[in-house]
N, C-alpha and C. Protein backbone atom coordinates (compact mmCIF):
# COMPACT_ATOMS: atom_id res chain seq x y z
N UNK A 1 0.82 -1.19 0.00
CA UNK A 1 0.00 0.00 0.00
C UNK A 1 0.87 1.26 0.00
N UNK A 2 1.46 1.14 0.48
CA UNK A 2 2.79 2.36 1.57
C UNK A 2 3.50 2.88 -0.55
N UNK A 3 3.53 1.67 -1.69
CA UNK A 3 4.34 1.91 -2.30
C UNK A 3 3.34 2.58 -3.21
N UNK A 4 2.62 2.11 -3.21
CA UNK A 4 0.95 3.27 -4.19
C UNK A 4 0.97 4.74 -3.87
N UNK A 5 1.62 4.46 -2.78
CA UNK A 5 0.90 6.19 -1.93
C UNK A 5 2.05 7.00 -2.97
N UNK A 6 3.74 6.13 -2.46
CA UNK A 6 4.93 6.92 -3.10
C UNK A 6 4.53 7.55 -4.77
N UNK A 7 4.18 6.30 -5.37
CA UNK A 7 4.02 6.21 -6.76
C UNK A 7 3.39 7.30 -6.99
N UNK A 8 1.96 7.62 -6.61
CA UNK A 8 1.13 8.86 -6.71
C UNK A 8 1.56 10.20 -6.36
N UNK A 9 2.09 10.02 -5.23
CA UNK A 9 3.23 11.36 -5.17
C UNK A 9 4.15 11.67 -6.01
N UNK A 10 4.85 11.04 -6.10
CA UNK A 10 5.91 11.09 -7.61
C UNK A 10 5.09 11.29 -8.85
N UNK A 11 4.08 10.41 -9.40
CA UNK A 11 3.28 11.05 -10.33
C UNK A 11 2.12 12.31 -10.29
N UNK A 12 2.35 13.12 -9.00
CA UNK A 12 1.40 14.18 -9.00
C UNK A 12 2.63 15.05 -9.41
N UNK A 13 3.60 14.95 -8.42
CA UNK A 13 4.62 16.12 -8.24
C UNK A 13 4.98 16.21 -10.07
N UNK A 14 5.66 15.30 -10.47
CA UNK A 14 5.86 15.24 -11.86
C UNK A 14 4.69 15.89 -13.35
N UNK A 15 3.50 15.50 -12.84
CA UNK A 15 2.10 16.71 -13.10
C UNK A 15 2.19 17.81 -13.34
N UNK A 16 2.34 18.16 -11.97
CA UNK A 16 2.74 19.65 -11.45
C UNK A 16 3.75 20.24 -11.83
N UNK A 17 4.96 19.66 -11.79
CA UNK A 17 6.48 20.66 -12.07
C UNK A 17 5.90 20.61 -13.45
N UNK A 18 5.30 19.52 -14.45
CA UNK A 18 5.13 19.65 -15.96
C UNK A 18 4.59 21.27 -16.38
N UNK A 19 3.00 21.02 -15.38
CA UNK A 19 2.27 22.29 -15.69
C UNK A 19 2.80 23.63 -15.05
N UNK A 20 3.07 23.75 -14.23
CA UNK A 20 4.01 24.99 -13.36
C UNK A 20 5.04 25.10 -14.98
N UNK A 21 5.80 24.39 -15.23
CA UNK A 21 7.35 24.65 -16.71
C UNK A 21 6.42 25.45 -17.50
N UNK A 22 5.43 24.41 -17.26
CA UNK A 22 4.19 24.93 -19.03
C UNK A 22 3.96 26.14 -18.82
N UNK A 23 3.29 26.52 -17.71
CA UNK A 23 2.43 27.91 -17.53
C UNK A 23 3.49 28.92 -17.58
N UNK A 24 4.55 28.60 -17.12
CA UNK A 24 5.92 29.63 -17.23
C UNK A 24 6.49 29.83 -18.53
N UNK A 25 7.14 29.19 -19.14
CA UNK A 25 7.36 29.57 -20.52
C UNK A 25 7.09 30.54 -20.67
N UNK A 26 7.87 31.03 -21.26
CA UNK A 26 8.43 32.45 -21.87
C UNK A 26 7.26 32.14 -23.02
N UNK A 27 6.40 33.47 -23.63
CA UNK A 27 5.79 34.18 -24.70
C UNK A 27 5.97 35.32 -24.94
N UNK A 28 6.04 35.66 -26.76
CA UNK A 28 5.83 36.59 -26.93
C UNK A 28 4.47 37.37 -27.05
N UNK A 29 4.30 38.25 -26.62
CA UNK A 29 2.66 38.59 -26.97
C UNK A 29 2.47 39.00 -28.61
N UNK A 30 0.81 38.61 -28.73
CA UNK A 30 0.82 38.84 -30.00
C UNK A 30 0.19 40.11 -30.11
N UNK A 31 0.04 41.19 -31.26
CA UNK A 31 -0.29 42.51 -31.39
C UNK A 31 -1.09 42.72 -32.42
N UNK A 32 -2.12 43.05 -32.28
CA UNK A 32 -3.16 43.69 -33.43
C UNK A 32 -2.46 44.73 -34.28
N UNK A 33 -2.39 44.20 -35.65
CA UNK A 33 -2.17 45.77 -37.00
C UNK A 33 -3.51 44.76 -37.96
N UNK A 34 -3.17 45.79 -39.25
CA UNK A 34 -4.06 45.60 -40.41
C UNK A 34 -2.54 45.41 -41.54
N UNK A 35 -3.16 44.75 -42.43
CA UNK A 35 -2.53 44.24 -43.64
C UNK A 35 -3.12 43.95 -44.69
N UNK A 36 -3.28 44.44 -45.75
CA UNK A 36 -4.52 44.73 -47.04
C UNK A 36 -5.70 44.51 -46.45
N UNK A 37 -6.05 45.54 -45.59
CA UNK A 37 -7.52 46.18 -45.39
C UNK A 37 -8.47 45.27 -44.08
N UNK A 38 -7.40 43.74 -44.03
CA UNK A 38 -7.70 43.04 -42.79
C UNK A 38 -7.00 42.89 -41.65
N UNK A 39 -7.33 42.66 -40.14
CA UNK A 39 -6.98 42.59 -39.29
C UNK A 39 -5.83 41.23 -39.48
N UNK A 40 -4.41 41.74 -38.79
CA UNK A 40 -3.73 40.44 -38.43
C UNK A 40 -3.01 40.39 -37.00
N UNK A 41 -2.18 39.70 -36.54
CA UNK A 41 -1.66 39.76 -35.42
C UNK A 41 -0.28 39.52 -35.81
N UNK A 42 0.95 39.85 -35.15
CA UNK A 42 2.20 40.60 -35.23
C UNK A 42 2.76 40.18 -34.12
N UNK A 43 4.45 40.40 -34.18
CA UNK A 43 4.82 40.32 -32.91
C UNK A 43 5.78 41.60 -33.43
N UNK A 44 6.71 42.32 -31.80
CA UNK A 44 7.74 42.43 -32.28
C UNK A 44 8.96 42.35 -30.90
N UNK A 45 9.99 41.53 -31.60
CA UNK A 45 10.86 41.04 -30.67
C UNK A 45 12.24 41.72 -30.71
N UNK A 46 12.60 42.27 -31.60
CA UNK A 46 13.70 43.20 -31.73
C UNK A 46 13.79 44.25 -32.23
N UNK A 47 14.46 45.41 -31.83
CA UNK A 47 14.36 46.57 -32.95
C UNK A 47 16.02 47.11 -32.60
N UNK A 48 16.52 47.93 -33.38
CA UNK A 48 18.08 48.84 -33.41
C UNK A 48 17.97 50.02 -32.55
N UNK A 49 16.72 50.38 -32.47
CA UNK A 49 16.98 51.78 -31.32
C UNK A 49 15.98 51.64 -29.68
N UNK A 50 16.76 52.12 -28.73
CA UNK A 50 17.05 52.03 -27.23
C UNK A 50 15.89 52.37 -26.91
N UNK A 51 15.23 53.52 -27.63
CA UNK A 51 13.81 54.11 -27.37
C UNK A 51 12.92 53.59 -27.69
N UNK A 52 12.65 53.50 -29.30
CA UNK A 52 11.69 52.43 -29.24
C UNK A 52 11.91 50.93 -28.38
N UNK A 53 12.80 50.22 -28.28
CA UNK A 53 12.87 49.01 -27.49
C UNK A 53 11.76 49.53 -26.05
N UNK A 54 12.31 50.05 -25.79
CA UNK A 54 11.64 50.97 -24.65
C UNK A 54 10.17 51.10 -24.74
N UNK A 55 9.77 51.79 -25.49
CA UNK A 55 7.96 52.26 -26.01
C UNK A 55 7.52 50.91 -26.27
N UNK A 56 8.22 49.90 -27.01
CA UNK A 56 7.52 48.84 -27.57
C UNK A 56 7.40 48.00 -26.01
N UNK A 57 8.50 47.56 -25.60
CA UNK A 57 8.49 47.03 -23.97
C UNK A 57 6.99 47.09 -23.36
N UNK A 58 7.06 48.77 -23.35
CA UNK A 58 6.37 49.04 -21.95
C UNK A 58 4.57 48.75 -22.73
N UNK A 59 5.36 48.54 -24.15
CA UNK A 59 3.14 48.88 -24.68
C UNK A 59 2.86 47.46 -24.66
N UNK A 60 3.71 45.90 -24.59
CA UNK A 60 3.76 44.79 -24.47
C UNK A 60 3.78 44.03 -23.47
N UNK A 61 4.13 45.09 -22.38
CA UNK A 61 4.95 44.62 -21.04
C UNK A 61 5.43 43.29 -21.08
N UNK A 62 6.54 43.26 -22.06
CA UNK A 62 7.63 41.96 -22.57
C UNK A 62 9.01 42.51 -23.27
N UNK A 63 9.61 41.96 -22.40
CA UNK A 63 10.76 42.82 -23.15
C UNK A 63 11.26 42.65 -24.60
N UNK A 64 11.61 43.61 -25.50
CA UNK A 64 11.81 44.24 -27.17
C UNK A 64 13.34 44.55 -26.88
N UNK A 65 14.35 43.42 -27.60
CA UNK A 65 15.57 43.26 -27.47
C UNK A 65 15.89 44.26 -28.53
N UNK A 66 17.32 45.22 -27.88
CA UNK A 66 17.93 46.42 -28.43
C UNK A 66 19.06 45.55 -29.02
N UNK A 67 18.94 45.99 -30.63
CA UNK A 67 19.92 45.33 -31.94
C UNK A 67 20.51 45.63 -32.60
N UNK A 68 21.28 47.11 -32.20
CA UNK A 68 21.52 48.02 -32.79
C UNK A 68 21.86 47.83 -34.72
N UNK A 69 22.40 46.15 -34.74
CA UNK A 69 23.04 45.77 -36.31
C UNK A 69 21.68 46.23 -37.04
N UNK A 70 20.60 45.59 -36.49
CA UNK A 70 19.55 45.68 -37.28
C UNK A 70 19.26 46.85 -38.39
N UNK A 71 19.79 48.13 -37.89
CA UNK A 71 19.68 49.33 -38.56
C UNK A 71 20.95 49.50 -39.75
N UNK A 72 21.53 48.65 -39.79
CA UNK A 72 22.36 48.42 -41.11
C UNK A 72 21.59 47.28 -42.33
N UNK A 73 20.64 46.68 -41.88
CA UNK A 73 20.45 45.87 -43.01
C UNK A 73 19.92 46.53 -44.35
N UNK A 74 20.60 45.79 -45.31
CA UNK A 74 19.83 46.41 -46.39
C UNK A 74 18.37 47.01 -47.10
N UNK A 75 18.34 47.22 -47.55
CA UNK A 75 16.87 47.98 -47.82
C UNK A 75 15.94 46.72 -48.58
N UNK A 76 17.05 45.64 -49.45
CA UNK A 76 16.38 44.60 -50.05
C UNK A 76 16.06 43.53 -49.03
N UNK A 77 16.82 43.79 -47.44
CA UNK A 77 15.72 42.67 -46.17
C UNK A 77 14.49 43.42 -45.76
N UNK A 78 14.21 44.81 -46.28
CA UNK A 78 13.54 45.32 -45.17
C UNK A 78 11.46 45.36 -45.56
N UNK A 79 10.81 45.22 -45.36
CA UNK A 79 9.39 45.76 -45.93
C UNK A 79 9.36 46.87 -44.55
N UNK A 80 7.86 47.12 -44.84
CA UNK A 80 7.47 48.62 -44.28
C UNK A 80 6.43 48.07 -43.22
N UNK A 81 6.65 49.25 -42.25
CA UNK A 81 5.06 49.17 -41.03
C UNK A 81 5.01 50.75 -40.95
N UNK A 82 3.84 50.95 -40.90
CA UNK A 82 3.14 52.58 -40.61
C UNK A 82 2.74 52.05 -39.39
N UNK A 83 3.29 53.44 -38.70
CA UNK A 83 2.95 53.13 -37.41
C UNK A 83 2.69 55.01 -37.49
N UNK A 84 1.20 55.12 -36.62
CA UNK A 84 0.56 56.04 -36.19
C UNK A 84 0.95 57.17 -35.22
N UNK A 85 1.45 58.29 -34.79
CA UNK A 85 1.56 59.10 -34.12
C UNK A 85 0.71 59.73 -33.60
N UNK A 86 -0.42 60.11 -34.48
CA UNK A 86 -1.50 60.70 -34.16
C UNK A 86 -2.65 60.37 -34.65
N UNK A 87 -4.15 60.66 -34.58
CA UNK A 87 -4.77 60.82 -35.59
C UNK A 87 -6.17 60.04 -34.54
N UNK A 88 -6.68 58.68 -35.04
CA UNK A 88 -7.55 57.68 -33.96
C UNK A 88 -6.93 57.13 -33.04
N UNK A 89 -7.47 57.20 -31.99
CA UNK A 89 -6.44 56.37 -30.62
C UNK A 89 -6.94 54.94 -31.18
N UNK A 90 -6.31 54.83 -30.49
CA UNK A 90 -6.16 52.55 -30.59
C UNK A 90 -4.67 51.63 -29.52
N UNK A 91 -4.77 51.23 -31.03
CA UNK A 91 -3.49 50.28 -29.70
C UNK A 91 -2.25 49.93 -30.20
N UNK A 92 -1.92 51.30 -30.90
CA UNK A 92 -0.58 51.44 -31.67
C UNK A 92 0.83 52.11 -30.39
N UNK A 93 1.51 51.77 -31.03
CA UNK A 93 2.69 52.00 -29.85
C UNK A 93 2.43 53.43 -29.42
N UNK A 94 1.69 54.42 -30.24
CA UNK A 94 2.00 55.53 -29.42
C UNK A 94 0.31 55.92 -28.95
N UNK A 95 -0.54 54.89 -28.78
CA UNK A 95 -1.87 55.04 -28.27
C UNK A 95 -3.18 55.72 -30.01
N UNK A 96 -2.53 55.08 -31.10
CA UNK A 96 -3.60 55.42 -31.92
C UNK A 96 -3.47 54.52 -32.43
N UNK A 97 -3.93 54.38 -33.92
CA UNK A 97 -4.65 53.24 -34.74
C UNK A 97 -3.54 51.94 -34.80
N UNK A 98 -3.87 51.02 -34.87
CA UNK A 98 -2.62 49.71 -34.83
C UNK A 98 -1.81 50.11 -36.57
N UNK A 99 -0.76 49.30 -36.36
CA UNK A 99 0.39 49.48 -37.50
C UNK A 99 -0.44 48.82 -38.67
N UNK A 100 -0.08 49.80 -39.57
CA UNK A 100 -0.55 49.11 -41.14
C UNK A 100 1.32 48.43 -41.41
N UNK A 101 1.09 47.04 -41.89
CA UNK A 101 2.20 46.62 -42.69
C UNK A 101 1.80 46.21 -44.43
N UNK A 102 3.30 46.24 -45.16
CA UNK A 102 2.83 45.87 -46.39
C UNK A 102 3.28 44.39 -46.20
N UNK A 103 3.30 43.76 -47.34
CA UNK A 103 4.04 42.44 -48.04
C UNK A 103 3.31 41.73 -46.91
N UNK A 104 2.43 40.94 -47.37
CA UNK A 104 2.31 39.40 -46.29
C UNK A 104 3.56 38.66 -46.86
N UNK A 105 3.19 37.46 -45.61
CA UNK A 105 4.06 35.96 -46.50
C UNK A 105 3.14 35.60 -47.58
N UNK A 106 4.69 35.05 -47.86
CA UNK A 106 3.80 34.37 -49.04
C UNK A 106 3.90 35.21 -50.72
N UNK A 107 4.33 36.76 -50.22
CA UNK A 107 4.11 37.85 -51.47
C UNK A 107 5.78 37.66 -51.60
N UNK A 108 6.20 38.39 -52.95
CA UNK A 108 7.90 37.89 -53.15
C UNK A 108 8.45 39.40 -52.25
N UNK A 109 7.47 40.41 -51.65
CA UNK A 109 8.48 41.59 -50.56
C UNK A 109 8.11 40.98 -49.10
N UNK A 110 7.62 39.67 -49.08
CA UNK A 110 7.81 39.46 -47.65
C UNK A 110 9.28 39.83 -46.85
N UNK A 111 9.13 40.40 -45.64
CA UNK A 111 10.07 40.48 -44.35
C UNK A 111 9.57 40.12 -43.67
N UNK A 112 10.30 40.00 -42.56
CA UNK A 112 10.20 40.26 -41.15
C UNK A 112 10.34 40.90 -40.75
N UNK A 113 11.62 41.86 -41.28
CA UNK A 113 12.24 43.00 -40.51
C UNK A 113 11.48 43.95 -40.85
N UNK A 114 11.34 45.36 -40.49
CA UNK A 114 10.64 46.21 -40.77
C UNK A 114 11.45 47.42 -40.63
N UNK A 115 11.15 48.17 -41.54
CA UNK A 115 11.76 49.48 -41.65
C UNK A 115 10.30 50.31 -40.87
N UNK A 116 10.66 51.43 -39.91
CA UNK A 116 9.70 51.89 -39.62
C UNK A 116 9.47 52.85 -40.08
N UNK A 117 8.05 53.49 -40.45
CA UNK A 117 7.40 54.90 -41.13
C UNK A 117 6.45 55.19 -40.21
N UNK A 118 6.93 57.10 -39.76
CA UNK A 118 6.27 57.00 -39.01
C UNK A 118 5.37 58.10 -39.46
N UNK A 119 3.61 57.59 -39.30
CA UNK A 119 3.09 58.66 -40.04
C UNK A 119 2.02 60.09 -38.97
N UNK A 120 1.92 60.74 -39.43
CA UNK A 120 1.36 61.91 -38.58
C UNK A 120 0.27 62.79 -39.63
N UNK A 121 -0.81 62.61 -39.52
CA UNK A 121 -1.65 63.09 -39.57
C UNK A 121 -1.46 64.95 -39.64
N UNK A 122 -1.72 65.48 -41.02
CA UNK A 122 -1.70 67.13 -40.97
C UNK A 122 -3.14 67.65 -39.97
N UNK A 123 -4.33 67.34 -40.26
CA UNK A 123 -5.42 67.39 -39.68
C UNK A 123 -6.02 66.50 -39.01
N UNK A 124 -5.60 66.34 -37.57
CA UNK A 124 -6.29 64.86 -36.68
C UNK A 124 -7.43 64.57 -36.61
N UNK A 125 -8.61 66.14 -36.73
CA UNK A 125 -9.85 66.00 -37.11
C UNK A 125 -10.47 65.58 -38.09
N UNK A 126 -9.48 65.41 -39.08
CA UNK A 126 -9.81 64.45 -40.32
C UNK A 126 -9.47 62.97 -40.35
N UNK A 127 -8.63 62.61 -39.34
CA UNK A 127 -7.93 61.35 -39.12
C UNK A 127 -9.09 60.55 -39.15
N UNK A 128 -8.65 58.93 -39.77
CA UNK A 128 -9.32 57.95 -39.84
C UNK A 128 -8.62 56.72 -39.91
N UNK A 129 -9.55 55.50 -39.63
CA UNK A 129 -8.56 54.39 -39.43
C UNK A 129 -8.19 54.15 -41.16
N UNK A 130 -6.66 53.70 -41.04
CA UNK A 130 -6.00 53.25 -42.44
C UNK A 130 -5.92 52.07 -42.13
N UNK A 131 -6.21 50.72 -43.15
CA UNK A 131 -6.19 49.66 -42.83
C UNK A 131 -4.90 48.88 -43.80
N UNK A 132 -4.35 49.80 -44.94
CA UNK A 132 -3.39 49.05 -45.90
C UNK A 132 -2.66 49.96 -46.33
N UNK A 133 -1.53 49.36 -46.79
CA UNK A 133 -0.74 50.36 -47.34
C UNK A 133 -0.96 51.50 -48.55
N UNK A 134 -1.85 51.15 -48.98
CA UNK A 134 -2.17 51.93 -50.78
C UNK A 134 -3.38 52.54 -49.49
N UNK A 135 -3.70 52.83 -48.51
CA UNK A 135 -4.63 53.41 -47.84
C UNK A 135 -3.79 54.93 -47.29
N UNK A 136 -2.60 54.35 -46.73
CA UNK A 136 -1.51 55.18 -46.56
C UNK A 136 -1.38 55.84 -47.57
N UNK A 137 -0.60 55.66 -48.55
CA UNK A 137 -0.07 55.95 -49.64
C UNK A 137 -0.79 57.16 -50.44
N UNK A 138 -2.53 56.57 -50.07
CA UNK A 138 -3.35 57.66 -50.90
C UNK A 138 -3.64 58.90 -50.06
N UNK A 139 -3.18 58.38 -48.60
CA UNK A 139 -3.52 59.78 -47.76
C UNK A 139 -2.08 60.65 -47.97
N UNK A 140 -0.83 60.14 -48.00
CA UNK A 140 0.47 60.70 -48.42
C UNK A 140 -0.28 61.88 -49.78
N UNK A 141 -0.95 61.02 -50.70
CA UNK A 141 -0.75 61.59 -52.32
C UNK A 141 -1.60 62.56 -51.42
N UNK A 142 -2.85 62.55 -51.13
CA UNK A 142 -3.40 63.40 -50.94
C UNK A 142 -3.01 64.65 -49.76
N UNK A 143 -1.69 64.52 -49.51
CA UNK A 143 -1.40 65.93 -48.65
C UNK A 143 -1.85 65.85 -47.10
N UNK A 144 -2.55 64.07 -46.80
CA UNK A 144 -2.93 64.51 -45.49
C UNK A 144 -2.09 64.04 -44.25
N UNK A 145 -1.75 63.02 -44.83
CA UNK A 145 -0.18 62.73 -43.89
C UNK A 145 1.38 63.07 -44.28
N UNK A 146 1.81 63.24 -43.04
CA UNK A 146 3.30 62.77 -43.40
C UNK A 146 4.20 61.80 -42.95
N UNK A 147 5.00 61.01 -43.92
CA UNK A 147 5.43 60.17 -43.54
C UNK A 147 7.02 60.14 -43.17
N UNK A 148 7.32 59.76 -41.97
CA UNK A 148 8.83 60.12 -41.56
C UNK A 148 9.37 58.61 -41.67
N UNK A 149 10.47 58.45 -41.46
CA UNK A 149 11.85 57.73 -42.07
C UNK A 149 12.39 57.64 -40.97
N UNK A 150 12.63 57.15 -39.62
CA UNK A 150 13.69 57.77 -38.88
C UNK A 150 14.90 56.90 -39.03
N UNK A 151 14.89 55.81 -39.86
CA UNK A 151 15.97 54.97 -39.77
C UNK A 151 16.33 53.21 -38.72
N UNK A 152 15.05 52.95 -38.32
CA UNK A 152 14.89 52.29 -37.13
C UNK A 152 13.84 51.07 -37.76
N UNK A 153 14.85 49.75 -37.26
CA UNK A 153 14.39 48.44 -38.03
C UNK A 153 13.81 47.55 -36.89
N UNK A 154 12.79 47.17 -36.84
CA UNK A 154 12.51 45.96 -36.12
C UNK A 154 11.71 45.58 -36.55
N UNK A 155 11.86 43.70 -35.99
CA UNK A 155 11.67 42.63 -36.23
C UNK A 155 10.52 42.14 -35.62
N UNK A 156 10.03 42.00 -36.62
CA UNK A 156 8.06 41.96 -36.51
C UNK A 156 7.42 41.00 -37.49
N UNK A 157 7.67 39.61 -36.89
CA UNK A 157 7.20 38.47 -37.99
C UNK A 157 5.46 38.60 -37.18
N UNK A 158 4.87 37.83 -38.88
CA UNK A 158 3.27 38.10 -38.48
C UNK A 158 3.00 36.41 -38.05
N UNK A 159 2.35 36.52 -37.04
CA UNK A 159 1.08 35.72 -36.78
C UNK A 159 0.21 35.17 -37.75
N UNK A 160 -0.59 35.71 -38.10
CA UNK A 160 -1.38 35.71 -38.41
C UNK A 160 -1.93 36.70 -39.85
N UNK A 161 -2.19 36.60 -41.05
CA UNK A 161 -1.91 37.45 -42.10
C UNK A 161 -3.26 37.00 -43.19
N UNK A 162 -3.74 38.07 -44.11
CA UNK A 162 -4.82 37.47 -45.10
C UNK A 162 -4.58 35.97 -45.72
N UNK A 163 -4.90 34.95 -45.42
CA UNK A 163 -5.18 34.09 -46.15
C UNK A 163 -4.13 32.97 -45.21
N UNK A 164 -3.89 33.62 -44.06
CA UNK A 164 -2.58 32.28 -43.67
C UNK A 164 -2.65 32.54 -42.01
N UNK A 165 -1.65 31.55 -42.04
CA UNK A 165 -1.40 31.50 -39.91
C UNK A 165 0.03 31.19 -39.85
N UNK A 166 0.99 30.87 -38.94
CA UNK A 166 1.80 30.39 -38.61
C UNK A 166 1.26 28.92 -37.83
């Protein structure tokens, strides 16, 4: 009897340390943007500058590893994310609309890496949600945003994208 009892202890404890490892594991969180006009989910786990690592951190509460190489890669690793400054609040790193990215997988400009654009709204009272890049692009043509460059790459593979999953 005495050796049933052991056995069950050893197979609870072994249970337990399993699910306790499980529930611990490290995740990245996943992040709401848009990508041709539909909702996808995103991560981002690295970027080249100290500040954003920082902004992205604290809007994830997970830490966004500082890479500084990243900001040398070529322009032929890089696709694009619009990321919002102003305009609709939401749940973009700086509290407005989530990031528009271009290129899913699957398209021949897929990245991961991302060059960031950062866009700002001329009239916020005109601001509206942009859901794609040619959404961007037409508010650029049309004079109502502007789009900044600052030079700053991170690494933002998608989740989740039109027509696919990981």
């Amino acid at each position: 009897m005495k050796k049933w009892v052991w056995v069950a202890v050893i197979v609870a404890s072994l249970v337990t340390g399993y699910a306790v490892a499980y529930a611990l594991k490290p995740a990245v969180p996943n992040i709401t943007g848009y990508l041709e006009g539909q909702e996808i989910l995103f991560q981002h786990t690295e970027v080249s500058d100290p500040k954003v690592a920082e902004l992205l951190s604290e809007m994830v509460s997970s830490p966004v590893l500082v890479v500084p190489a990243l900001a040398q890669a070529p322009p032929s690793l890089l696709a694009n994310v619009f990321v919002f400054k102003n305009g609709v609040r939401g749940g973009g790193p700086f509290k407005y609309q989530p990031d528009v990215f271009d290129n899913p997988p699957g398209s021949e400009g897929y990245r991961p890496l991302r060059a960031l654009a950062l866009v700002t709204w001329k009239n916020e009272q005109a601001a509206r949600v942009l859901k794609s890049e040619r959404e961007v692009k037409a508010a650029e043509q049309a004079g109502e945003v502007v789009i900044e460059r600052p030079g700053v790459v991170v690494n933002m593979p998608l989740v989740t994208w039109p027509g696919g999953r990981r």
